[in-house]
PDB file of N, CA and C in Angstrom:
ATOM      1  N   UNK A   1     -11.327  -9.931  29.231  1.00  0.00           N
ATOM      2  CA  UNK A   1     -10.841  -8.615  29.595  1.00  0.00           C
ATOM      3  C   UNK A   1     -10.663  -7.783  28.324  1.00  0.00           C
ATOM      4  N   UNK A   2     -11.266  -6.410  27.926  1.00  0.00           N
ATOM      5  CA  UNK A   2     -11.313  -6.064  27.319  1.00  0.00           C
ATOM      6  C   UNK A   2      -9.703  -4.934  27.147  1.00  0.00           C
ATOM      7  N   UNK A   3      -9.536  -4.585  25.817  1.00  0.00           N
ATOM      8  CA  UNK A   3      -8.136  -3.834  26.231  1.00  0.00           C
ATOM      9  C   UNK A   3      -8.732  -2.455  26.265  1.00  0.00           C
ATOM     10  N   UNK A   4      -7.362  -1.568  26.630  1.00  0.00           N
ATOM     11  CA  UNK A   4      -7.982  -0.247  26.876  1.00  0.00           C
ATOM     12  C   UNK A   4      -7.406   0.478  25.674  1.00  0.00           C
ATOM     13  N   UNK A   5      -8.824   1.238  25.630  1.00  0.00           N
ATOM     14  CA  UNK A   5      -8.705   2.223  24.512  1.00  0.00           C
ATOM     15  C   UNK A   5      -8.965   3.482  24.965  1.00  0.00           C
ATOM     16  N   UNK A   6      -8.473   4.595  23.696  1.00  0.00           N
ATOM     17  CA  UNK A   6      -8.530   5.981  23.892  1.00  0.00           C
ATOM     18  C   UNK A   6      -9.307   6.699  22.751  1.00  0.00           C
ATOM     19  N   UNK A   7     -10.084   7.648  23.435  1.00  0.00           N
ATOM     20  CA  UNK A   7     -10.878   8.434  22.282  1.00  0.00           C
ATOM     21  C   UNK A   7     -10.059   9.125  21.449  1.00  0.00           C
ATOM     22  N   UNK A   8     -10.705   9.340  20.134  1.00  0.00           N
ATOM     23  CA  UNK A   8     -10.192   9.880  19.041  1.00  0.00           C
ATOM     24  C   UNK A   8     -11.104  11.176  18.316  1.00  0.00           C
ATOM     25  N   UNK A   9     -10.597  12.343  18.286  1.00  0.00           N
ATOM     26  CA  UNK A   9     -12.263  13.198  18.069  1.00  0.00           C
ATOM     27  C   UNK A   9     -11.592  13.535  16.709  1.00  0.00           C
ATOM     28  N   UNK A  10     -12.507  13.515  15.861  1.00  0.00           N
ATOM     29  CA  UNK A  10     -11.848  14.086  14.228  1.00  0.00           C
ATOM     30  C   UNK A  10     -13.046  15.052  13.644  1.00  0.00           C
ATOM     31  N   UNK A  11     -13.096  15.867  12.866  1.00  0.00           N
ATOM     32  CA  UNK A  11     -13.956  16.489  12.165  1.00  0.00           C
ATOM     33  C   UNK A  11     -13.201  15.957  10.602  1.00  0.00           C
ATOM     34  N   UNK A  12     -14.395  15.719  10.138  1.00  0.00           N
ATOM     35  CA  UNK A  12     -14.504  14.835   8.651  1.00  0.00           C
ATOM     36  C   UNK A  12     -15.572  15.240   7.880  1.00  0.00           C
ATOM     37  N   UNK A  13     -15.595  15.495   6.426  1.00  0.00           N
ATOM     38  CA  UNK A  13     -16.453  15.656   5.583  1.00  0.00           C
ATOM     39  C   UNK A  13     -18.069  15.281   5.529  1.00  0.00           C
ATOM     40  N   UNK A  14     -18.925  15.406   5.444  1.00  0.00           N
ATOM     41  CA  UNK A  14     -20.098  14.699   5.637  1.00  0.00           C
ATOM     42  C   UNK A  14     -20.122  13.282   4.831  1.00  0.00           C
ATOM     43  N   UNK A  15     -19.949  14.068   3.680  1.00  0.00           N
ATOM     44  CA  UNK A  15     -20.420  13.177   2.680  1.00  0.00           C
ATOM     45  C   UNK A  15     -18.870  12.196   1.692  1.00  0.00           C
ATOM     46  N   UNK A  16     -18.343  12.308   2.913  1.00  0.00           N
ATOM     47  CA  UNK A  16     -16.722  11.754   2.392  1.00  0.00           C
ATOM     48  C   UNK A  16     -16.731  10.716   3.705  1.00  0.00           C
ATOM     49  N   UNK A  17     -17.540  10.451   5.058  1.00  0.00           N
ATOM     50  CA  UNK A  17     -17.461  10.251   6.398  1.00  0.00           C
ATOM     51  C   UNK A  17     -18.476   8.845   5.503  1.00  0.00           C
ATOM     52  N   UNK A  18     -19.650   9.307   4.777  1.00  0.00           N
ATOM     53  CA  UNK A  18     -20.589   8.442   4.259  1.00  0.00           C
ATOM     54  C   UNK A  18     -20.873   7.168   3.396  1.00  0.00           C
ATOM     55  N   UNK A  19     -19.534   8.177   2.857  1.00  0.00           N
ATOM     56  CA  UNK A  19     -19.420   7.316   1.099  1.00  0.00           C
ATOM     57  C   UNK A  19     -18.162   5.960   1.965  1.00  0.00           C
ATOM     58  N   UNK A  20     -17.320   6.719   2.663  1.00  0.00           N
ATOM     59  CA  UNK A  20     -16.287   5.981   3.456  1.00  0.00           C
ATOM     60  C   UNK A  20     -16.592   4.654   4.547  1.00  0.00           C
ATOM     61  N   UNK A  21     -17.886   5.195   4.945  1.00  0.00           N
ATOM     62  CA  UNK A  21     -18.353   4.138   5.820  1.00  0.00           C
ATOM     63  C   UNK A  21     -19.335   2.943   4.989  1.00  0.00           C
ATOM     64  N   UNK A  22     -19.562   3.102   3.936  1.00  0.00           N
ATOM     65  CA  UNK A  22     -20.432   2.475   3.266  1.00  0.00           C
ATOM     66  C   UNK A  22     -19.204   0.882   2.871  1.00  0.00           C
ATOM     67  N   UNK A  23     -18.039   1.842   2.067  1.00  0.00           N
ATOM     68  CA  UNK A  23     -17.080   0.801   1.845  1.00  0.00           C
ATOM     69  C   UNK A  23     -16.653   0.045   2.638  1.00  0.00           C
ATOM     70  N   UNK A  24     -16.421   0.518   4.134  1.00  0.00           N
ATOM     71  CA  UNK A  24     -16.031  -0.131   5.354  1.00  0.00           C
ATOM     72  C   UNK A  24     -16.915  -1.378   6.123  1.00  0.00           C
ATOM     73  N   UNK A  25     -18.060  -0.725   5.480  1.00  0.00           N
ATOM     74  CA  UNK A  25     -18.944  -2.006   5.862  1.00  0.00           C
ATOM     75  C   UNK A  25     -19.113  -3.670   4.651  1.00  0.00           C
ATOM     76  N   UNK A  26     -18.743  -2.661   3.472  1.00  0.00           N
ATOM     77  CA  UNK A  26     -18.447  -3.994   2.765  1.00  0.00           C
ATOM     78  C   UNK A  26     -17.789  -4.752   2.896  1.00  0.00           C
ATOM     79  N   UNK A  27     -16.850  -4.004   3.862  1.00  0.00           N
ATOM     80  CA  UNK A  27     -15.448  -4.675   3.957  1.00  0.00           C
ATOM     81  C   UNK A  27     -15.580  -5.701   5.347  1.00  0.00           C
ATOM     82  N   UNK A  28     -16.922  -5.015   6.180  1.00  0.00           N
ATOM     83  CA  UNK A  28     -16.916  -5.599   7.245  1.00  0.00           C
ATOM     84  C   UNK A  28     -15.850  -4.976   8.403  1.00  0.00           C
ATOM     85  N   UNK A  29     -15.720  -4.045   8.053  1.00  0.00           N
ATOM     86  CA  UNK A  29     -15.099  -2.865   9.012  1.00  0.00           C
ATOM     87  C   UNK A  29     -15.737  -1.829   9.367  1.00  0.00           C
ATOM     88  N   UNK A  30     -15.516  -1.308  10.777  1.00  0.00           N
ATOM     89  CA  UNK A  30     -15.839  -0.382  11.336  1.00  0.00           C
ATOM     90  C   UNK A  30     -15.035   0.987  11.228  1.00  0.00           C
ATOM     91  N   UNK A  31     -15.749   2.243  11.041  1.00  0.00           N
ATOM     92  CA  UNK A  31     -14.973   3.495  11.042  1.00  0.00           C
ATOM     93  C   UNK A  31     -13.646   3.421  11.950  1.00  0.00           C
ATOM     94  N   UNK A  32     -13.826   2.583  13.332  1.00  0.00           N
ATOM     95  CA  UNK A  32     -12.976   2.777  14.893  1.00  0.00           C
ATOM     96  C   UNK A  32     -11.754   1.498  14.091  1.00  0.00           C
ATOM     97  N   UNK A  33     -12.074   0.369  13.405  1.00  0.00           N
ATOM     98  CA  UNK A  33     -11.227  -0.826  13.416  1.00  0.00           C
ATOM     99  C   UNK A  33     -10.381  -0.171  12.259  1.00  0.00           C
ATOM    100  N   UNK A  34     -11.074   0.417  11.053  1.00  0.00           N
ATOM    101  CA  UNK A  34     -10.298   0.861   9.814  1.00  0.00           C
ATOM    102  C   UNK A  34      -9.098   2.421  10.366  1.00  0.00           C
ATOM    103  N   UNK A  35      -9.702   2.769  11.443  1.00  0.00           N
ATOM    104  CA  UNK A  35      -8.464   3.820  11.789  1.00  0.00           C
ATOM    105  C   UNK A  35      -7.702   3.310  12.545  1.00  0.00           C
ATOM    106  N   UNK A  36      -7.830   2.407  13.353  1.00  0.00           N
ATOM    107  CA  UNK A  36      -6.826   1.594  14.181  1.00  0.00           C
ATOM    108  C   UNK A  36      -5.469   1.065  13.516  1.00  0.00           C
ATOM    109  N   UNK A  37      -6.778   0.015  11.934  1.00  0.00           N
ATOM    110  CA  UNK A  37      -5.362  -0.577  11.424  1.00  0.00           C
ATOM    111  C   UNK A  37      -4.247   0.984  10.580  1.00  0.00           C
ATOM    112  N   UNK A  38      -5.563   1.756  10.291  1.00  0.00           N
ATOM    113  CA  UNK A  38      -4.176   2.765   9.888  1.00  0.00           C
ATOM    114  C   UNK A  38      -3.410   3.266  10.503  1.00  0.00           C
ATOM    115  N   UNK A  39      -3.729   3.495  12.138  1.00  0.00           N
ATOM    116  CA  UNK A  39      -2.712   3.891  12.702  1.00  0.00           C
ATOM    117  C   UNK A  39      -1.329   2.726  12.902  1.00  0.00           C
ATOM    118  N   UNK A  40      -1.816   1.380  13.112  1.00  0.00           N
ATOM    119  CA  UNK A  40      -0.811   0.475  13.093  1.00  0.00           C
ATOM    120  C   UNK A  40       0.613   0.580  12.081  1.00  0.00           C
ATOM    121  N   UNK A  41      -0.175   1.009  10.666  1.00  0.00           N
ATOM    122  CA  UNK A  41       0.132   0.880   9.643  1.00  0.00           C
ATOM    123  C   UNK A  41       1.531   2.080   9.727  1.00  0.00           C
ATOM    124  N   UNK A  42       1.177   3.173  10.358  1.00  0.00           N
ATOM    125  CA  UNK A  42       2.266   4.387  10.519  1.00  0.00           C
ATOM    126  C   UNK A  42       2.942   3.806  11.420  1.00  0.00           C
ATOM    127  N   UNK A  43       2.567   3.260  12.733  1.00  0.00           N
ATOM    128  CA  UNK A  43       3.882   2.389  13.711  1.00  0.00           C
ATOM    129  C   UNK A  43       4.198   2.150  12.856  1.00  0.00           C
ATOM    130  N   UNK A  44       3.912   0.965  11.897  1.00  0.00           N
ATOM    131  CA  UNK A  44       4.977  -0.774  11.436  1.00  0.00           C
ATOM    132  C   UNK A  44       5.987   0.521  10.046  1.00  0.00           C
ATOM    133  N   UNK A  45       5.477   1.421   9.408  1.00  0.00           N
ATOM    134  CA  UNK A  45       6.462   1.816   8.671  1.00  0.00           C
ATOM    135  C   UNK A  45       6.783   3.011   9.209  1.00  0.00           C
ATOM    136  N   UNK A  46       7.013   3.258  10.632  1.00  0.00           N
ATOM    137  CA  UNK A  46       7.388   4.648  11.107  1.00  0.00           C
ATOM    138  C   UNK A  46       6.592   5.958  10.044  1.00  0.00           C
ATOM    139  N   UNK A  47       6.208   6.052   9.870  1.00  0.00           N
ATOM    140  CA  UNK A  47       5.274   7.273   9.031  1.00  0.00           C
ATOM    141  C   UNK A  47       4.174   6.829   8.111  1.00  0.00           C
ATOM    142  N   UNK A  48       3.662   7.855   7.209  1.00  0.00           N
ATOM    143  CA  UNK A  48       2.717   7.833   6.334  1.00  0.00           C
ATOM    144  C   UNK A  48       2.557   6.180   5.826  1.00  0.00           C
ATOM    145  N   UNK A  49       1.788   5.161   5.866  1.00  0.00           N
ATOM    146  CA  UNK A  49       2.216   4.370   4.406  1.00  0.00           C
ATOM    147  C   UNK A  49       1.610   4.319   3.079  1.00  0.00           C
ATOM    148  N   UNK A  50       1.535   5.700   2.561  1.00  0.00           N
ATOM    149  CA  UNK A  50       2.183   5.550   1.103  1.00  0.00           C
ATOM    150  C   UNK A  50       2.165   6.824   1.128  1.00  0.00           C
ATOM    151  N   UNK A  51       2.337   7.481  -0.616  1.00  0.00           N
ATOM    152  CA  UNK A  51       3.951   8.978  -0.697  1.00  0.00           C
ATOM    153  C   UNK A  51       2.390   9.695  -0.292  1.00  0.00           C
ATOM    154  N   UNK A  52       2.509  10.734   0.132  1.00  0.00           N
ATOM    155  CA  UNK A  52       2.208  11.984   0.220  1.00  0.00           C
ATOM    156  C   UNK A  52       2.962  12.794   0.007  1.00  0.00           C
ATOM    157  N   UNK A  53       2.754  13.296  -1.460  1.00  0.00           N
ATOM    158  CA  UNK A  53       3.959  14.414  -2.300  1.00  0.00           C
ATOM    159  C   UNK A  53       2.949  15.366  -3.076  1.00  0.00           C
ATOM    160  N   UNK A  54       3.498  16.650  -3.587  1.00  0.00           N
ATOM    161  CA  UNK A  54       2.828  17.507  -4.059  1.00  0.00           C
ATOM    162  C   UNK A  54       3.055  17.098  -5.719  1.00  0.00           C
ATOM    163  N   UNK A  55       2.024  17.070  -6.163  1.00  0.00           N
ATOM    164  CA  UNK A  55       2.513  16.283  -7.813  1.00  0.00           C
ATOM    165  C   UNK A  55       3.066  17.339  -8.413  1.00  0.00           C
ATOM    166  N   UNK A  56       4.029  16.637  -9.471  1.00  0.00           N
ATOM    167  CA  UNK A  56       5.188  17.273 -10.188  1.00  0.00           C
ATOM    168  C   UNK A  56       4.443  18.334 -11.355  1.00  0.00           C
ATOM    169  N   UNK A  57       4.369  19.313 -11.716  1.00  0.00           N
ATOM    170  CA  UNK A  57       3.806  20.471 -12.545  1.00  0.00           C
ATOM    171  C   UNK A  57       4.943  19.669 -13.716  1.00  0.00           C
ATOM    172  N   UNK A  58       3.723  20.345 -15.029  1.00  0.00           N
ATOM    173  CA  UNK A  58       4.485  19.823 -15.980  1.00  0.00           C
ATOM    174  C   UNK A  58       5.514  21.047 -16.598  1.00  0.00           C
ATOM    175  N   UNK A  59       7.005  20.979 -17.248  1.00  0.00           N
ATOM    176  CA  UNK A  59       7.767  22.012 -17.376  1.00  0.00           C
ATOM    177  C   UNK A  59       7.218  22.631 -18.531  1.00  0.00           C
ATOM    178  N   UNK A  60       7.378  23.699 -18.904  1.00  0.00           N
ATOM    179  CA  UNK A  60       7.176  24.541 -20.155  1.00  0.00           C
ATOM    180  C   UNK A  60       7.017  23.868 -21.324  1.00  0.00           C
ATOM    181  N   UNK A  61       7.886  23.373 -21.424  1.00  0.00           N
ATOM    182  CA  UNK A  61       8.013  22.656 -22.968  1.00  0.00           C
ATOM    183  C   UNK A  61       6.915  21.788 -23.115  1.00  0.00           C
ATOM    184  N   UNK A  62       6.576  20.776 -21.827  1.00  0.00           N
ATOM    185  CA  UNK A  62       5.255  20.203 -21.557  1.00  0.00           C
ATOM    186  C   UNK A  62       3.790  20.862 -21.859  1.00  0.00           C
ATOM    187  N   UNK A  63       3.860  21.833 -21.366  1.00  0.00           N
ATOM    188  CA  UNK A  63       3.123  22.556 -20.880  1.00  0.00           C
ATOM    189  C   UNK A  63       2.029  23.061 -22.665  1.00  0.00           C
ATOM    190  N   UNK A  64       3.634  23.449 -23.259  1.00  0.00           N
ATOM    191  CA  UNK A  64       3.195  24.236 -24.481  1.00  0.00           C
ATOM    192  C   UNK A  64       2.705  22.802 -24.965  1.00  0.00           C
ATOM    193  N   UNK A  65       3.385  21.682 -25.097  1.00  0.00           N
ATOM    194  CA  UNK A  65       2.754  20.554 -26.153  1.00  0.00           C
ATOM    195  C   UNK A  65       1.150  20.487 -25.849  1.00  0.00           C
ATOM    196  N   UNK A  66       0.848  20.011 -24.345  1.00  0.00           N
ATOM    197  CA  UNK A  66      -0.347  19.788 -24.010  1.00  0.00           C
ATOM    198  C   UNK A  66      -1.501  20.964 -24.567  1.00  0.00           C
ATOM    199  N   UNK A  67      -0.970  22.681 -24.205  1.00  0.00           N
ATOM    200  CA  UNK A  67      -1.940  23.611 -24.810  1.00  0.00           C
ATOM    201  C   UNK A  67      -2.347  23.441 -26.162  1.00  0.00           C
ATOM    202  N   UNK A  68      -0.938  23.013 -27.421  1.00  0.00           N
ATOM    203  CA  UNK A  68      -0.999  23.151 -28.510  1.00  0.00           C
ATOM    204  C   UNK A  68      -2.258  22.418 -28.787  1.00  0.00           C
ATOM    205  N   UNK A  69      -1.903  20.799 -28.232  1.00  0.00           N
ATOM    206  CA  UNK A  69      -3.205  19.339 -28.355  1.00  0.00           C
ATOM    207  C   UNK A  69      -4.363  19.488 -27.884  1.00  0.00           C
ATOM    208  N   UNK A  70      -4.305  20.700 -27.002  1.00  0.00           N
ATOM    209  CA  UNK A  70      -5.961  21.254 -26.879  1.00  0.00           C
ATOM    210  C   UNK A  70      -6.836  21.958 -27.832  1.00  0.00           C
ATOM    211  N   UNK A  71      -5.998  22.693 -28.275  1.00  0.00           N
ATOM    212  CA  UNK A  71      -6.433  23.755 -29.249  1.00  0.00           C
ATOM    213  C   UNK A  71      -6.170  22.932 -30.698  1.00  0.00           C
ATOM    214  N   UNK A  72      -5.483  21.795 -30.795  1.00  0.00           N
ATOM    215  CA  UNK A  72      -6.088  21.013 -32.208  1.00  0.00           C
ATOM    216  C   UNK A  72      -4.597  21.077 -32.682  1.00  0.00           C
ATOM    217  N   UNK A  73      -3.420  21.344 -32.083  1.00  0.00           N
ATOM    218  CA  UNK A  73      -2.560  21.979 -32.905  1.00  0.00           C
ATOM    219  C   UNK A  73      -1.349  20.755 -32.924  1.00  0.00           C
ATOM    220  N   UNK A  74      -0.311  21.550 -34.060  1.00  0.00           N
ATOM    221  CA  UNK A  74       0.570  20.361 -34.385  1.00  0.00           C
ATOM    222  C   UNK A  74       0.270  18.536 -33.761  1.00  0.00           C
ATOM    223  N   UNK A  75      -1.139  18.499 -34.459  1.00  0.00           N
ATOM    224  CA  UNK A  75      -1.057  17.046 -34.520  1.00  0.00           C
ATOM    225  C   UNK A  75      -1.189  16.423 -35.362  1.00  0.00           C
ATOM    226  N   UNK A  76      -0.751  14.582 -34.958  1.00  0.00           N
ATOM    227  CA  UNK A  76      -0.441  13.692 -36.013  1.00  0.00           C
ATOM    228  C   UNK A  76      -1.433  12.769 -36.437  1.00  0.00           C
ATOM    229  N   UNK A  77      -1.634  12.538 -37.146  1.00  0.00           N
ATOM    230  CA  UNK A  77      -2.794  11.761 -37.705  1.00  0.00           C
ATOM    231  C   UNK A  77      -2.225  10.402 -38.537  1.00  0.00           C
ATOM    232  N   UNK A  78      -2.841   9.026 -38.231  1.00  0.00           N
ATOM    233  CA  UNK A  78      -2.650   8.391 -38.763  1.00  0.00           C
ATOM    234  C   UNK A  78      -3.884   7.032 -38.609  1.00  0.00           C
ATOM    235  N   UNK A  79      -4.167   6.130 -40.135  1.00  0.00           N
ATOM    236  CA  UNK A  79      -4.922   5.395 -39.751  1.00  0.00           C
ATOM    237  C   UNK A  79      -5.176   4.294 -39.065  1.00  0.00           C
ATOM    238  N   UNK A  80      -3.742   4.254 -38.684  1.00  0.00           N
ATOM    239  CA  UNK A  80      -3.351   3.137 -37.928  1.00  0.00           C
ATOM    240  C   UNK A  80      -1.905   2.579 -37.518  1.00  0.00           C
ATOM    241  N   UNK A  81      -1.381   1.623 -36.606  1.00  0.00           N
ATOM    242  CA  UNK A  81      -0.329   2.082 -35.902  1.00  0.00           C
ATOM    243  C   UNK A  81       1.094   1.980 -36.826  1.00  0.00           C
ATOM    244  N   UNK A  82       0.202   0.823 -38.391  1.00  0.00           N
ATOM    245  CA  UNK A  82       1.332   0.549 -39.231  1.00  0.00           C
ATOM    246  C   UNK A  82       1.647   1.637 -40.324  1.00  0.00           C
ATOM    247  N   UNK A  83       0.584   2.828 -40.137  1.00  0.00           N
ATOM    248  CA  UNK A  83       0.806   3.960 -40.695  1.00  0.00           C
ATOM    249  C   UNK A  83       1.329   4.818 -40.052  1.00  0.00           C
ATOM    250  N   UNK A  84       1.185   5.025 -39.232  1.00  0.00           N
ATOM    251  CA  UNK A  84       1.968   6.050 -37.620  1.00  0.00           C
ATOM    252  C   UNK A  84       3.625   5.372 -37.884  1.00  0.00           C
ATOM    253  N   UNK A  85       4.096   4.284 -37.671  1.00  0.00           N
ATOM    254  CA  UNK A  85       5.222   3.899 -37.857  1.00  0.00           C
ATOM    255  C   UNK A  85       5.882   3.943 -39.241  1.00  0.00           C
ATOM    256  N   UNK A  86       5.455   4.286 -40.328  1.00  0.00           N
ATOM    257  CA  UNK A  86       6.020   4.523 -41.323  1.00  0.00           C
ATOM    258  C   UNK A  86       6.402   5.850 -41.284  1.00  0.00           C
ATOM    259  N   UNK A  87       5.598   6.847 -40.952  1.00  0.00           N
ATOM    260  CA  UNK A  87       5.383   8.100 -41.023  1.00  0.00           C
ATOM    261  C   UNK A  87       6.496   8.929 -39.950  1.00  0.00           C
ATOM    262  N   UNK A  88       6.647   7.736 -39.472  1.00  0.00           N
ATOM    263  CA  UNK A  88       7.826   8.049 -38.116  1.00  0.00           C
ATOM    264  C   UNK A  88       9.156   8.439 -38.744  1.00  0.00           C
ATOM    265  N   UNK A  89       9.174   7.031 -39.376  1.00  0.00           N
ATOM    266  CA  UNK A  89      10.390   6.476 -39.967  1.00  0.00           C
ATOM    267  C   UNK A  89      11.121   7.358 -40.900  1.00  0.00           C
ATOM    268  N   UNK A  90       9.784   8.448 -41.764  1.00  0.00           N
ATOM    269  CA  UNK A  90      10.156   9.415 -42.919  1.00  0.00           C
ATOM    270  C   UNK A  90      11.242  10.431 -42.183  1.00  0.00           C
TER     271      UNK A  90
END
């Protein structure tokens, strides 16, 4: 006896639907079995399982270091890590 199932209609990337099913088959999974277990996966931890968060922007002060290290600026040079650590130390 087979169990009963329900359709699922999604619109998905072409070439994200492709690259996705390729892995699934390595895996020996099907597009229908790999969304199943993800849906399981939101039952067993009541929501998402893992973070879906908007990543943290870096603050100003960040911000300026990273521009400076683009543009070549206030950096440190050393030939190596037992020279970097002396140079610290000054």
């Amino acid at each position: 006896m087979t169990a009963k199932t329900d359709v699922l209609r999604v619109r998905i990337a072409p070439e994200l639907k492709k690259s996705v099913k390729e892995i699934l088959e390595k895996l020996g999974l099907s597009p229908s079995e790999a969304i199943s277990m993800y849906f399981r996966q939101i039952e067993m931890e009541q929501g998402i399982p893992f973070d879906v968060k908007i990543p943290k922007i870096p603050n100003r002060e960040t911000r300026k270091v990273i521009d400076d290290a683009l543009k070549g600026k206030n950096i440190h040079y050393a030939k190596d890590t037992k020279e970097l650590f002396e140079q610290l130390e000054k």
